[in-house]
C-alpha atoms as a PDB file:
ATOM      1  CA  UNK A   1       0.549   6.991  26.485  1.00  0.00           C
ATOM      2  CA  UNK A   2       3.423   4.299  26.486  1.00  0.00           C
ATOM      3  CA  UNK A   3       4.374   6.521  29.729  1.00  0.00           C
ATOM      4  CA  UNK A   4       1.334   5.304  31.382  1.00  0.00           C
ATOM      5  CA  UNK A   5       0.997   1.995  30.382  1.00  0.00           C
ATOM      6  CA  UNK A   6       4.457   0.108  29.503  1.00  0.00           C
ATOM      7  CA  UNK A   7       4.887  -1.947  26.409  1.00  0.00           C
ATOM      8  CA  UNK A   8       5.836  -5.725  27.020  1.00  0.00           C
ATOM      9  CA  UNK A   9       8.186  -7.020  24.274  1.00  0.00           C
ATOM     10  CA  UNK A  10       6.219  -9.603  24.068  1.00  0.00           C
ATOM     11  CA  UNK A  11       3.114  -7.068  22.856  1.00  0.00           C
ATOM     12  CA  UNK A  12       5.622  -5.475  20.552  1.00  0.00           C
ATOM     13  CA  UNK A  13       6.708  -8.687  18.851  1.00  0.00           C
ATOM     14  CA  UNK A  14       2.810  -9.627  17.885  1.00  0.00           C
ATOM     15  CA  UNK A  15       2.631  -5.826  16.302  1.00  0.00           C
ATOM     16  CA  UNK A  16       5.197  -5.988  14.010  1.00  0.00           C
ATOM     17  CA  UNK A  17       4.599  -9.612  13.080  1.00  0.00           C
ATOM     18  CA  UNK A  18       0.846  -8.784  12.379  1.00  0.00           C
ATOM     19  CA  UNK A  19       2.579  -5.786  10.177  1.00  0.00           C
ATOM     20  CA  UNK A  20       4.779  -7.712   8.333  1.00  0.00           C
ATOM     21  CA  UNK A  21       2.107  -9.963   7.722  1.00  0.00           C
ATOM     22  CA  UNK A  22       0.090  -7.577   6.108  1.00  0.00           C
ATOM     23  CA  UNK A  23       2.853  -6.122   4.571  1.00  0.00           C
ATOM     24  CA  UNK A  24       3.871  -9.154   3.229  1.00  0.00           C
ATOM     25  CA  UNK A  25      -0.022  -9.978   1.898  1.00  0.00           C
ATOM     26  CA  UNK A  26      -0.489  -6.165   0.175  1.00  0.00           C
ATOM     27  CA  UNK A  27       3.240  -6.360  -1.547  1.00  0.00           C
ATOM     28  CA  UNK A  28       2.180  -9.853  -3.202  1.00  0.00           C
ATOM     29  CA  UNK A  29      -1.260  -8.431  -3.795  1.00  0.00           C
ATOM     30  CA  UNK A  30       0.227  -4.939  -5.579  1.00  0.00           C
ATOM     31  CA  UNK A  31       2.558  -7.789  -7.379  1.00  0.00           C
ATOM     32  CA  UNK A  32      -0.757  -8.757  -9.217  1.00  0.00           C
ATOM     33  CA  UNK A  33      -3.507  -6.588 -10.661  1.00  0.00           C
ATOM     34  CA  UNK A  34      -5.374  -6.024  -7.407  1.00  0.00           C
ATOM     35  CA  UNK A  35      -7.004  -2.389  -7.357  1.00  0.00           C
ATOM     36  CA  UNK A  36      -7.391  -1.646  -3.950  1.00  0.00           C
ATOM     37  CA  UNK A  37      -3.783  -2.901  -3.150  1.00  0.00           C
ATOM     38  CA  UNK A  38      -2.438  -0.180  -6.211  1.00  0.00           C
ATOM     39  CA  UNK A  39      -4.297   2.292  -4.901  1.00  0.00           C
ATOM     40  CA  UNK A  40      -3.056   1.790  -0.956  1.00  0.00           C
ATOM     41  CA  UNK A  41       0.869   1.718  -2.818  1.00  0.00           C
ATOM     42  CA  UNK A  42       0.264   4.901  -4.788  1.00  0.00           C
ATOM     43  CA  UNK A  43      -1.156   6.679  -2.240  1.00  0.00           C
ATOM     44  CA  UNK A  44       1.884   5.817   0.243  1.00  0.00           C
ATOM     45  CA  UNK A  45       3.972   6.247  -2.470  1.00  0.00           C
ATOM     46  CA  UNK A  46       2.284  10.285  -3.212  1.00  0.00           C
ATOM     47  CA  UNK A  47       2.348  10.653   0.435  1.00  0.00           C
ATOM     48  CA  UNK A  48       5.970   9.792   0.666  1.00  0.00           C
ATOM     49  CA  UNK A  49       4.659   7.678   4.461  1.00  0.00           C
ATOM     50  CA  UNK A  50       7.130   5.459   5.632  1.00  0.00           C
ATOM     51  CA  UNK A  51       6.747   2.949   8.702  1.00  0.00           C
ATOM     52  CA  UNK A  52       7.944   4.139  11.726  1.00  0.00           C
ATOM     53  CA  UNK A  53      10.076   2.889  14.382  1.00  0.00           C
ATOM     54  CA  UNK A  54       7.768   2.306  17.026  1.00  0.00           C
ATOM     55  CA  UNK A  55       5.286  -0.358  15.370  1.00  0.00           C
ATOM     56  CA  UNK A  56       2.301   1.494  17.541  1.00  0.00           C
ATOM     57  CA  UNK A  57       2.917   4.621  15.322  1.00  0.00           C
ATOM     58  CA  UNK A  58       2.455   3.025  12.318  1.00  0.00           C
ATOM     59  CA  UNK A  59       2.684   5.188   8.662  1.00  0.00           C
ATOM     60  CA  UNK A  60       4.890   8.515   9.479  1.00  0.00           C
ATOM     61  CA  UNK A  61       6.067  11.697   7.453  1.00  0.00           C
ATOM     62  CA  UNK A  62       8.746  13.478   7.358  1.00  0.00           C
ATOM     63  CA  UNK A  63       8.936  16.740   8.586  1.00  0.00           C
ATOM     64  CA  UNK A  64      11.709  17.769   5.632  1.00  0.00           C
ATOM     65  CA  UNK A  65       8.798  16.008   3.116  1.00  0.00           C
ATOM     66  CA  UNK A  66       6.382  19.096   3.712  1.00  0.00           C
ATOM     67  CA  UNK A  67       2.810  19.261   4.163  1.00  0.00           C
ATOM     68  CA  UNK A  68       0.786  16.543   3.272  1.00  0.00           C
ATOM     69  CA  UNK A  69      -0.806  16.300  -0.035  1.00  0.00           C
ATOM     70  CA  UNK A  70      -4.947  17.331   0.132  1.00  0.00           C
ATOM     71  CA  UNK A  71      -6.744  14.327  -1.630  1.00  0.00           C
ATOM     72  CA  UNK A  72     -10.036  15.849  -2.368  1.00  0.00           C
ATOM     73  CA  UNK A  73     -12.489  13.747  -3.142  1.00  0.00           C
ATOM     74  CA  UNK A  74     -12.493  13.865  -7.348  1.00  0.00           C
ATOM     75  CA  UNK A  75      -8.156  13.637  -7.050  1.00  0.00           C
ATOM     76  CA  UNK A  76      -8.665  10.663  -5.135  1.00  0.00           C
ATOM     77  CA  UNK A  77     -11.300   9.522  -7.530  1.00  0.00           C
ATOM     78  CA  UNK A  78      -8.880  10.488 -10.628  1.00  0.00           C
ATOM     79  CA  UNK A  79      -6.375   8.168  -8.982  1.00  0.00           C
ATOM     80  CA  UNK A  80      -8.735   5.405  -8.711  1.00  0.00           C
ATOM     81  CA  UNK A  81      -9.786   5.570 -12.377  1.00  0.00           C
ATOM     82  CA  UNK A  82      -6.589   6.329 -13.906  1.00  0.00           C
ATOM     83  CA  UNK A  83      -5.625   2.930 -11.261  1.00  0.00           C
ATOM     84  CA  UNK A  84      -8.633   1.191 -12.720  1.00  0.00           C
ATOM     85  CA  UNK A  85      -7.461   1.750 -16.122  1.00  0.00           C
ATOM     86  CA  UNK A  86      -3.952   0.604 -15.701  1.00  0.00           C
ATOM     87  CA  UNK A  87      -5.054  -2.603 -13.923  1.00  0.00           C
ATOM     88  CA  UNK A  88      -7.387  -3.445 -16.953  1.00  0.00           C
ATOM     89  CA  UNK A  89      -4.982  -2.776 -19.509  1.00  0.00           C
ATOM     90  CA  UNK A  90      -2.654  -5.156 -17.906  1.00  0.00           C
ATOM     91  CA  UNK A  91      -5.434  -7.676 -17.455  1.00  0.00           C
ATOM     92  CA  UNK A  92      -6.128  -7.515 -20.925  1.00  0.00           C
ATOM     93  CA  UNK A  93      -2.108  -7.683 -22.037  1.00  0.00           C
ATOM     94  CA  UNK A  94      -1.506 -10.808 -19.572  1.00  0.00           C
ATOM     95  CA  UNK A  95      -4.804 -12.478 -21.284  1.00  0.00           C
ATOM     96  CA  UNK A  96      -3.744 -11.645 -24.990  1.00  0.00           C
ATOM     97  CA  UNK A  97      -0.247 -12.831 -23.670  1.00  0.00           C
ATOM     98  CA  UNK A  98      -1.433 -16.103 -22.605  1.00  0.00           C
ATOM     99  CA  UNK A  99      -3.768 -16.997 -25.349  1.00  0.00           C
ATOM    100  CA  UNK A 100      -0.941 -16.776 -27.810  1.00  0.00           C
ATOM    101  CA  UNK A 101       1.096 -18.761 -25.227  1.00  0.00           C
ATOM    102  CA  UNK A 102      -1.732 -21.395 -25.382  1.00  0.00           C
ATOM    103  CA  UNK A 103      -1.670 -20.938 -29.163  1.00  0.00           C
ATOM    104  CA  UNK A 104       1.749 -22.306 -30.006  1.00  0.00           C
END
């Protein structure tokens, strides 16, 4: 496609500034106890996806990385529960944490 219809620099600068925006907004996001933000990292993480050169690509594999994990629907829902879990337990720690902060 980029054969057909050249890519200005100009376009390519607003791509990968609109990705490192979001990026930027999902790494301080997985910093905290958001869900869906854990659950985007993990999955990337299980996938082993990493951005690509060309910003219009996106999320890429690696062929050496073999095939790509299945994610049925109950392993994806495992992962979201056992993410759930995690993400409550910390909730809870960081709240016990800062009532005996409070307390002293």
């Amino acid at each position: 496609m980029k054969n057909i219809v050249p890519r200005s620099s100009s376009q390519i600068a607003l791509v990968k500034a609109n990705a490192l925006i979001y990026e930027s907004q999902q790494r301080k996001l997985s910093n905290g106890t958001n869900i869906s933000s854990h659950i985007r990292k993990r999955v990337i993480e299980n996938s082993k996806l990493t951005r690509d050169n060309d910003p219009y690509v996106g999320w890429t594999r690696s062929s050496q990385d073999g095939l790509l994990p299945d994610y049925s629907s109950a392993a994806f829902q495992k992962l979201e529960d056992d993410l759930v879990e995690e993400m409550l337990a910390r909730r809870k720690l960081k709240a016990e944490f800062n009532s005996m902060a409070r307390s002293q």
